[in-house]
C-alpha atoms as a PDB file:
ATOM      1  CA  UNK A   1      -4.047   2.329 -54.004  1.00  0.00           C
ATOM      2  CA  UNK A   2      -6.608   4.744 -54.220  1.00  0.00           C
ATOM      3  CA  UNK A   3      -7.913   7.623 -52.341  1.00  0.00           C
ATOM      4  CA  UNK A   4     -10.440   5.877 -51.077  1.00  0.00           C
ATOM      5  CA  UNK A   5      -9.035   2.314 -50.524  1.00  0.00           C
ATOM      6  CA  UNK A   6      -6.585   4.196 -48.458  1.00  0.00           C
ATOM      7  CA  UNK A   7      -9.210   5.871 -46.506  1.00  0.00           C
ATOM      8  CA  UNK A   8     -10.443   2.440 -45.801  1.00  0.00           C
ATOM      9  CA  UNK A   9      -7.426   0.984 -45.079  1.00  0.00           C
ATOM     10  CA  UNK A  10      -6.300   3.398 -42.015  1.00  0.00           C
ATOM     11  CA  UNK A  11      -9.534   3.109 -40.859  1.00  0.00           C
ATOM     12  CA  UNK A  12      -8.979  -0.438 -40.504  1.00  0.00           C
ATOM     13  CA  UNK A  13      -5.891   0.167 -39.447  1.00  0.00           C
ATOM     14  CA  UNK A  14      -6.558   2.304 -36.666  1.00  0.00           C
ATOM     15  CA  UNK A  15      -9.585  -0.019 -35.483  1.00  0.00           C
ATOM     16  CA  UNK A  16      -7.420  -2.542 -35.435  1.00  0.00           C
ATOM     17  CA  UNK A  17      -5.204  -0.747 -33.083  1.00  0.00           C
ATOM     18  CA  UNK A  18      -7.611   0.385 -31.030  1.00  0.00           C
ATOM     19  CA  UNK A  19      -9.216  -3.487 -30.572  1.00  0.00           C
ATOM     20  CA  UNK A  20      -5.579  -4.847 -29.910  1.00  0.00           C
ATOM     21  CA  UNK A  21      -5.102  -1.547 -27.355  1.00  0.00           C
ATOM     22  CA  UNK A  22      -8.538  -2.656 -25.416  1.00  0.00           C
ATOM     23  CA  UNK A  23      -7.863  -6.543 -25.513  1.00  0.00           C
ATOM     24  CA  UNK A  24      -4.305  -5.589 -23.589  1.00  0.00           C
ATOM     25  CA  UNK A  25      -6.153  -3.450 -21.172  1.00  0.00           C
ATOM     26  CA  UNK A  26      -8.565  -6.188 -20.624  1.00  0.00           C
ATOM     27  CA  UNK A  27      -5.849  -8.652 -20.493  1.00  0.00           C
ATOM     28  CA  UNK A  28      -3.924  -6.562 -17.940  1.00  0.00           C
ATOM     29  CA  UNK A  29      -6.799  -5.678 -15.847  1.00  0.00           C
ATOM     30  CA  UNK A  30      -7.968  -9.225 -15.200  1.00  0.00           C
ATOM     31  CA  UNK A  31      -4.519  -9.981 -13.903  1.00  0.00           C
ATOM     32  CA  UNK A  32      -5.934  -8.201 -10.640  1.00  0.00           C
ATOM     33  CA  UNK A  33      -9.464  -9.343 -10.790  1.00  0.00           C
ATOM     34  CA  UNK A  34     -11.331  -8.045  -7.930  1.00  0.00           C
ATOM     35  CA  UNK A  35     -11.533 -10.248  -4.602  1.00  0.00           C
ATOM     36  CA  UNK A  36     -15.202 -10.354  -3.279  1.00  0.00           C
ATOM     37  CA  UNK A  37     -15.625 -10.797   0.728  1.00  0.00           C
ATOM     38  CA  UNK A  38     -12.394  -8.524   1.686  1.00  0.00           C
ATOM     39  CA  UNK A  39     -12.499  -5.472   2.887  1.00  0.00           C
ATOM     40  CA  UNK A  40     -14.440  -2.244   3.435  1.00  0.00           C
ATOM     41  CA  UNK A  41     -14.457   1.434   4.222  1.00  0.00           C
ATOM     42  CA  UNK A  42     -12.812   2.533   8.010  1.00  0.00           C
ATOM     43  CA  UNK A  43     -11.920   5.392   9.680  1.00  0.00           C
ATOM     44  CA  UNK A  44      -8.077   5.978  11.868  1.00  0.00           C
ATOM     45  CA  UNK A  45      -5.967   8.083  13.548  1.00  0.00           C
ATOM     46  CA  UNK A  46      -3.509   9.762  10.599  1.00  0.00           C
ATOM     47  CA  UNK A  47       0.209  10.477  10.670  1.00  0.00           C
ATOM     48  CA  UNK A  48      -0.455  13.191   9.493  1.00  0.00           C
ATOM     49  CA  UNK A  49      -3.618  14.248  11.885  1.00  0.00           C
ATOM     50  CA  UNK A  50      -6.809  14.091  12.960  1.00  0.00           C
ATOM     51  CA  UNK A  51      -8.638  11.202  11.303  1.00  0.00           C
ATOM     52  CA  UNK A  52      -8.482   9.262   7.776  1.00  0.00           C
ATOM     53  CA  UNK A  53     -11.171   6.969   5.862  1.00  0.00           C
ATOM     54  CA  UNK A  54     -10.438   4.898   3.559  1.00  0.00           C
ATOM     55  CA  UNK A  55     -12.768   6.498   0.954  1.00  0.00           C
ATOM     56  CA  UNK A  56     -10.855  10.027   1.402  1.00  0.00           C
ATOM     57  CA  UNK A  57      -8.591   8.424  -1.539  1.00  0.00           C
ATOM     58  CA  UNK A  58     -11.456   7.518  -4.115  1.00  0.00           C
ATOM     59  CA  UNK A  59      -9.636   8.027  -7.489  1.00  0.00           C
ATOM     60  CA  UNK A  60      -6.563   6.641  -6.083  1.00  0.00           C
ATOM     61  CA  UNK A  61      -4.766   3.534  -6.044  1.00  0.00           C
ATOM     62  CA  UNK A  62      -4.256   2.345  -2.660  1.00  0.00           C
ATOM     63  CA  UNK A  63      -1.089   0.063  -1.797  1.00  0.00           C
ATOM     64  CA  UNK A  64      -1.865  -1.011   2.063  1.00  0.00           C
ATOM     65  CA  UNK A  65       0.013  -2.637   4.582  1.00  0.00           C
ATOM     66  CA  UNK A  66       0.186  -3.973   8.167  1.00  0.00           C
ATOM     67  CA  UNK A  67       2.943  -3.826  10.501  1.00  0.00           C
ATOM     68  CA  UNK A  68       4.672  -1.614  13.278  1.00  0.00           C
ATOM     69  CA  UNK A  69       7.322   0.547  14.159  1.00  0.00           C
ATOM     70  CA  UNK A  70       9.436  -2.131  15.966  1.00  0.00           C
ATOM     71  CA  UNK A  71       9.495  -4.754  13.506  1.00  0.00           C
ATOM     72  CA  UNK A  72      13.051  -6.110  12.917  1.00  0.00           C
ATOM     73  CA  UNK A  73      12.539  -7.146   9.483  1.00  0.00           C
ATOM     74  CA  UNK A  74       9.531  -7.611   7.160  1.00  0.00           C
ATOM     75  CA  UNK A  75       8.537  -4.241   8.020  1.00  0.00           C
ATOM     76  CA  UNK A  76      11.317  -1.700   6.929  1.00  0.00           C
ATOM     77  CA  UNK A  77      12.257  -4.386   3.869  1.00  0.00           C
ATOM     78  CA  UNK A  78       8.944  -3.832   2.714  1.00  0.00           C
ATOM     79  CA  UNK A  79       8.587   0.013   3.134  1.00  0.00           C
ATOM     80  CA  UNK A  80      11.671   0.131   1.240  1.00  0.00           C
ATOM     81  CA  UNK A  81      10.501  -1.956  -1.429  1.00  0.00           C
ATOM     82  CA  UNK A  82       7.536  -0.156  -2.007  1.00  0.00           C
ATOM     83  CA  UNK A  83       9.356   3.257  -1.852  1.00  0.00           C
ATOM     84  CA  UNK A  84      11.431   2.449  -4.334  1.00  0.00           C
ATOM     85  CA  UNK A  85       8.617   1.293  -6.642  1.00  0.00           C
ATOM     86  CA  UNK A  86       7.572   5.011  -6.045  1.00  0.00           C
ATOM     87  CA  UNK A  87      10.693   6.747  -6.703  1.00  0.00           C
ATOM     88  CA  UNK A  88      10.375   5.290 -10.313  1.00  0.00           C
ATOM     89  CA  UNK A  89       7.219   6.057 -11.290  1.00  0.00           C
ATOM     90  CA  UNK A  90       6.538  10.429 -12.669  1.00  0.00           C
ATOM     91  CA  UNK A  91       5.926  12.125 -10.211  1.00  0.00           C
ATOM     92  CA  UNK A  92       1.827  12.542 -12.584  1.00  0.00           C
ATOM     93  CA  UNK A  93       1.513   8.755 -11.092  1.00  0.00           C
ATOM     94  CA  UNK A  94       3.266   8.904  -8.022  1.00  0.00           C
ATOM     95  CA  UNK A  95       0.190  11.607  -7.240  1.00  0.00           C
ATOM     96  CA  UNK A  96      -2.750   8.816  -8.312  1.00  0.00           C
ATOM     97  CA  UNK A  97      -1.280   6.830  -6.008  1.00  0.00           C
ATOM     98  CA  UNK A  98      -1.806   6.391  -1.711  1.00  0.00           C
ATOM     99  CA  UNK A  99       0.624   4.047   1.071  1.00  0.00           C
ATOM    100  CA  UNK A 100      -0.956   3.361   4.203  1.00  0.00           C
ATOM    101  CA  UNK A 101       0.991   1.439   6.644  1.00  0.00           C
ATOM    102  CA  UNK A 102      -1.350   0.706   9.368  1.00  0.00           C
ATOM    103  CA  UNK A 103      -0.091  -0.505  12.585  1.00  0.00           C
ATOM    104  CA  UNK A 104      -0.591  -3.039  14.298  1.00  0.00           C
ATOM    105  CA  UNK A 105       0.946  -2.640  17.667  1.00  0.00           C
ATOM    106  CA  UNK A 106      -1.184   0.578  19.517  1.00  0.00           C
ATOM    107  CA  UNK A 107       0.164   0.230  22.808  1.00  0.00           C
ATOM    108  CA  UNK A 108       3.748   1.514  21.476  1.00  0.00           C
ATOM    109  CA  UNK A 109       2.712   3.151  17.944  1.00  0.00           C
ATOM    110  CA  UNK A 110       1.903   6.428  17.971  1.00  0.00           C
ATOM    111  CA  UNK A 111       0.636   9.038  14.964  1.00  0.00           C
ATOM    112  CA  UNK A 112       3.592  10.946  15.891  1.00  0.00           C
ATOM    113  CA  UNK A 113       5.832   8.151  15.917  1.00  0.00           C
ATOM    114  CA  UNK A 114       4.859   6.858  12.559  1.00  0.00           C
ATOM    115  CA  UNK A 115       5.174   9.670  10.598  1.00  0.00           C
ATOM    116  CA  UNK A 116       8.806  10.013  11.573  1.00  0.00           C
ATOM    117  CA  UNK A 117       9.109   6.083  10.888  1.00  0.00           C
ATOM    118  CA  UNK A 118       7.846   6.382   7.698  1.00  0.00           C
ATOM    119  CA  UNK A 119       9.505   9.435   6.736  1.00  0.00           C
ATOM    120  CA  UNK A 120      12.331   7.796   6.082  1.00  0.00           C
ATOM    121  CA  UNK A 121      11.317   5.737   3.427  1.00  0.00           C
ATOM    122  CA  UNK A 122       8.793   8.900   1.693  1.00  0.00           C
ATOM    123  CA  UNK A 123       7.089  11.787   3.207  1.00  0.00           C
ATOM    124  CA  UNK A 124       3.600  11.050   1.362  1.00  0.00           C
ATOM    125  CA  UNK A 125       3.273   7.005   3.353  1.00  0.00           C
ATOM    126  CA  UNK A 126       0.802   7.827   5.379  1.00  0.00           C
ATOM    127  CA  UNK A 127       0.539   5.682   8.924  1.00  0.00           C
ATOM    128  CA  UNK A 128      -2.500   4.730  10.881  1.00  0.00           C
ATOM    129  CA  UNK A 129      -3.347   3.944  14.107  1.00  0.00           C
ATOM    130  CA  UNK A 130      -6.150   4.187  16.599  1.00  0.00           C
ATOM    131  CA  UNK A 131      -7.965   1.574  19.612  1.00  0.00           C
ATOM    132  CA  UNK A 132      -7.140  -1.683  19.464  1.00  0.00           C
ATOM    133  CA  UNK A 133     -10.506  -2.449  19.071  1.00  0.00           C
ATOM    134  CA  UNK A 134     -10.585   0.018  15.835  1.00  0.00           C
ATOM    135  CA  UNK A 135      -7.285  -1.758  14.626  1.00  0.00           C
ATOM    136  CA  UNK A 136      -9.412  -5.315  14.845  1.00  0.00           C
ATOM    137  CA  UNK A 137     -12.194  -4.039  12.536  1.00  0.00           C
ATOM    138  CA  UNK A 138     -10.250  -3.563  10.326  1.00  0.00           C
ATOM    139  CA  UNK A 139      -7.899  -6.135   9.872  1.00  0.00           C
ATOM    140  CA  UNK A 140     -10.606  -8.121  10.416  1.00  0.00           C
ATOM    141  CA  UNK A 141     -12.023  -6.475   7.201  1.00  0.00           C
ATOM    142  CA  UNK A 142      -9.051  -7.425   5.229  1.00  0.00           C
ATOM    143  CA  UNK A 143      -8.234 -10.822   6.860  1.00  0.00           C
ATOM    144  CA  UNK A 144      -5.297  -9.371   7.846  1.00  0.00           C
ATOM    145  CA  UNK A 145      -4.231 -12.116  10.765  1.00  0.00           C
ATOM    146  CA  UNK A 146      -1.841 -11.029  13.420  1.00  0.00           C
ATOM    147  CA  UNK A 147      -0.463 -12.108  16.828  1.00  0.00           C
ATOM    148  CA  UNK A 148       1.035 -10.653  19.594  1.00  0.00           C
ATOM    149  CA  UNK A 149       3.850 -12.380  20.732  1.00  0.00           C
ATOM    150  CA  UNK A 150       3.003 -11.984  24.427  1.00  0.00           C
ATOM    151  CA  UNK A 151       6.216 -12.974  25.821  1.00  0.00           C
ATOM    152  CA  UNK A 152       8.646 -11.545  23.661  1.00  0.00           C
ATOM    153  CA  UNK A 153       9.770  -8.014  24.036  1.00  0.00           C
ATOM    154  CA  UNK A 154      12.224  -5.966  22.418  1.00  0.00           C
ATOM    155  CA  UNK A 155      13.547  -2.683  23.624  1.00  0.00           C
ATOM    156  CA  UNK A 156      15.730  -1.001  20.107  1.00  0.00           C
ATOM    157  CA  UNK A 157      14.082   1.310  18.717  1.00  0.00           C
ATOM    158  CA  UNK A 158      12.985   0.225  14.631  1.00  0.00           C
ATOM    159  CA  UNK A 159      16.087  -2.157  14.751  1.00  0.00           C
ATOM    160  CA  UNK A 160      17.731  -1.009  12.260  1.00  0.00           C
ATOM    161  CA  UNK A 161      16.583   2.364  12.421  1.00  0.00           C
ATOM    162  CA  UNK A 162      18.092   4.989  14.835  1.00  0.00           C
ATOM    163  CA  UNK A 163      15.279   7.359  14.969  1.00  0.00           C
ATOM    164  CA  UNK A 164      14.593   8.178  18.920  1.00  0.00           C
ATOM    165  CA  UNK A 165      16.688  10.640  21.484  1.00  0.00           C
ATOM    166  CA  UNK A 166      19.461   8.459  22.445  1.00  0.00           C
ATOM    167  CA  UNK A 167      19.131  10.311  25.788  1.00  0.00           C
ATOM    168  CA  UNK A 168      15.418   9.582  26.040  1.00  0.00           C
ATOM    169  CA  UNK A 169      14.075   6.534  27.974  1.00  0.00           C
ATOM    170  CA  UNK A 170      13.384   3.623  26.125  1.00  0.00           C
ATOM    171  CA  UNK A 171       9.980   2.027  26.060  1.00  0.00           C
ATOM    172  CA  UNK A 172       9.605  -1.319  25.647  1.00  0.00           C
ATOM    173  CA  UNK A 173       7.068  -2.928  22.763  1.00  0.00           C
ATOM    174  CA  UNK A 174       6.004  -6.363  22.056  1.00  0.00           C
ATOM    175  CA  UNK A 175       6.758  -8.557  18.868  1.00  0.00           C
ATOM    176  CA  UNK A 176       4.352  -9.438  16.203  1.00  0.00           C
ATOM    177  CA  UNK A 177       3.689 -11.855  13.778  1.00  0.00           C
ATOM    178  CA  UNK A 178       1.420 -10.282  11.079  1.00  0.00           C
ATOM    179  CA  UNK A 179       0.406 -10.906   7.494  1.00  0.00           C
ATOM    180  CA  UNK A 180       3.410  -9.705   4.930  1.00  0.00           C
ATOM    181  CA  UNK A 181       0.654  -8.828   2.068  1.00  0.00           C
ATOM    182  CA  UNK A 182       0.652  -5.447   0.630  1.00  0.00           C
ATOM    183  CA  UNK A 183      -3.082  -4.621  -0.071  1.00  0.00           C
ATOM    184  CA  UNK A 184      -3.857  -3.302  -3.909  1.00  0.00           C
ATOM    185  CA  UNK A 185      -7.097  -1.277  -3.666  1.00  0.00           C
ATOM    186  CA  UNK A 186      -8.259   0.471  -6.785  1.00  0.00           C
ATOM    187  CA  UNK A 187     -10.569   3.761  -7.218  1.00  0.00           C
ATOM    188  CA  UNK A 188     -13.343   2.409  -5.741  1.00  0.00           C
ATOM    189  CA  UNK A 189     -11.717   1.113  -3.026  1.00  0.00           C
ATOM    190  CA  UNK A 190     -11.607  -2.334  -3.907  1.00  0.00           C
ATOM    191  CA  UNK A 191      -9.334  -4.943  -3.211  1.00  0.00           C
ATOM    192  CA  UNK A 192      -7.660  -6.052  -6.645  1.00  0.00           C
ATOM    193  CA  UNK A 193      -4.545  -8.447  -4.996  1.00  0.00           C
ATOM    194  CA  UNK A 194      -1.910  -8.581  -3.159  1.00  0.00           C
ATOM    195  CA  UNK A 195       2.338  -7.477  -3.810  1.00  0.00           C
ATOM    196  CA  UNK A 196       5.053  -8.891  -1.742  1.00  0.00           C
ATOM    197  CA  UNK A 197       8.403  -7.262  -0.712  1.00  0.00           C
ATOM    198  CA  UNK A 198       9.611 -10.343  -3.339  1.00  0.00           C
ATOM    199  CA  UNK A 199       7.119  -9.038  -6.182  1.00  0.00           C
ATOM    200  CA  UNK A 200       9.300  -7.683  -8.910  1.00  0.00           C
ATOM    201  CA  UNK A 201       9.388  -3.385  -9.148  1.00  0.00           C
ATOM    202  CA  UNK A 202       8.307  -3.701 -12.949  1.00  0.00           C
ATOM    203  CA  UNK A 203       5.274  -6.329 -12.096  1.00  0.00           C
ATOM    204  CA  UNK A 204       3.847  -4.061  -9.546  1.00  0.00           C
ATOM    205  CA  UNK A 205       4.638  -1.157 -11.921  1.00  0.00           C
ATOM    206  CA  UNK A 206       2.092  -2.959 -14.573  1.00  0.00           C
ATOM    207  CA  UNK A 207      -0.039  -4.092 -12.406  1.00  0.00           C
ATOM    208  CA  UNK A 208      -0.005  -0.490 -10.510  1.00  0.00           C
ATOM    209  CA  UNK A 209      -0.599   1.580 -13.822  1.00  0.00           C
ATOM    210  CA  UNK A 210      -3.191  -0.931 -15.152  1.00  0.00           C
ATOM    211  CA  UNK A 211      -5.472   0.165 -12.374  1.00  0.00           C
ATOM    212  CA  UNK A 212      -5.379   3.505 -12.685  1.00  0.00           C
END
């Protein structure tokens, strides 16, 4: 082969790789299309805070959830789904990336209260609560349906998670039943789809890194 042919031939080569490289990407992206008539930008009270928007993580992948503090189940199984998720990603991505557990139940949830919840599963989830007219907004943004169940109270603190004084007074909080979709927001703040604490780690790895 000549000088030339070969010249030719990496160039095709390397086109070639680049076309197969952009049809994966484009193959990979529209496996989280994004979902018109769901959601929006909002402001609440931070874990962490003073006050949050959602646009204060442009450039970041969002991964969004509702619950609260009390929740026997769904809750902590799917912080702990999504932390580990985290813990296997660099630490390059893990920093592209946001958790916002937003809660649900502000008569007993506190910012204080949160951030030790959460905590425990990573320092950087981030929880939110305000009003509970604030808290409507915006699940009403996402569709994110939840009820108060008005006779049922429960008086352990996280269940399974020991987190309070034992010497301190207990308060009592309600039970909820609430939506079990994690939210995937991209960059823009757009709502690409939805995990579940049954998604597979590697999926929502893909999925994750194909938005970023």
């Amino acid at each position: 082969m000549t000088r030339v042919n070969q010249g030719k031939f990496h160039l095709a080569l390397s086109l070639c790789v680049l076309l197969i490289g952009s049809l994966m990407s484009a193959a990979s992206m529209a496996n989280m299309p994004i979902l018109k008539g769901i959601g929006g930008d909002f402001s609440l009270r931070s874990s962490k805070g003073g006050e949050v928007r959602l646009s204060d993580f442009h450039d970041k992948v969002v991964m969004m959830f509702f619950g609260y503090t009390n929740c026997a189940d769904i809750c902590p199984t799917t912080m702990a789904h999504i932390s580990q998720l985290m813990h296997q990603l660099p630490s390059e991505t893990r920093d592209r990336i946001q958790v916002l557990f937003i809660s649900i139940d502000s008569d007993y949830d506190t910012p204080k209260h949160l951030n030790k919840y959460l905590s425990y599963f990573d320092p950087s989830f981030i929880g939110l609560v305000d009003e509970r007219e604030k808290i409507d907004e915006v699940a009403a943004l996402f569709k994110a349906d939840y009820t108060k169940l008005a006779e049922e109270k429960v008086t352990t603190e996280y269940k399974k998670l020991s987190l309070e004084d034992s010497k301190a007074p207990k308060r009592q909080g309600y039970l909820y039943s609430h939506t079990a979709k994690i939210f995937v927001l991209d960059g823009k703040q757009r709502v690409r789809g939805f995990f579940y604490t049954g998604t597979p780690i590697d999926e929502m790895r893909q999925q994750i890194e194909s938005l970023l």
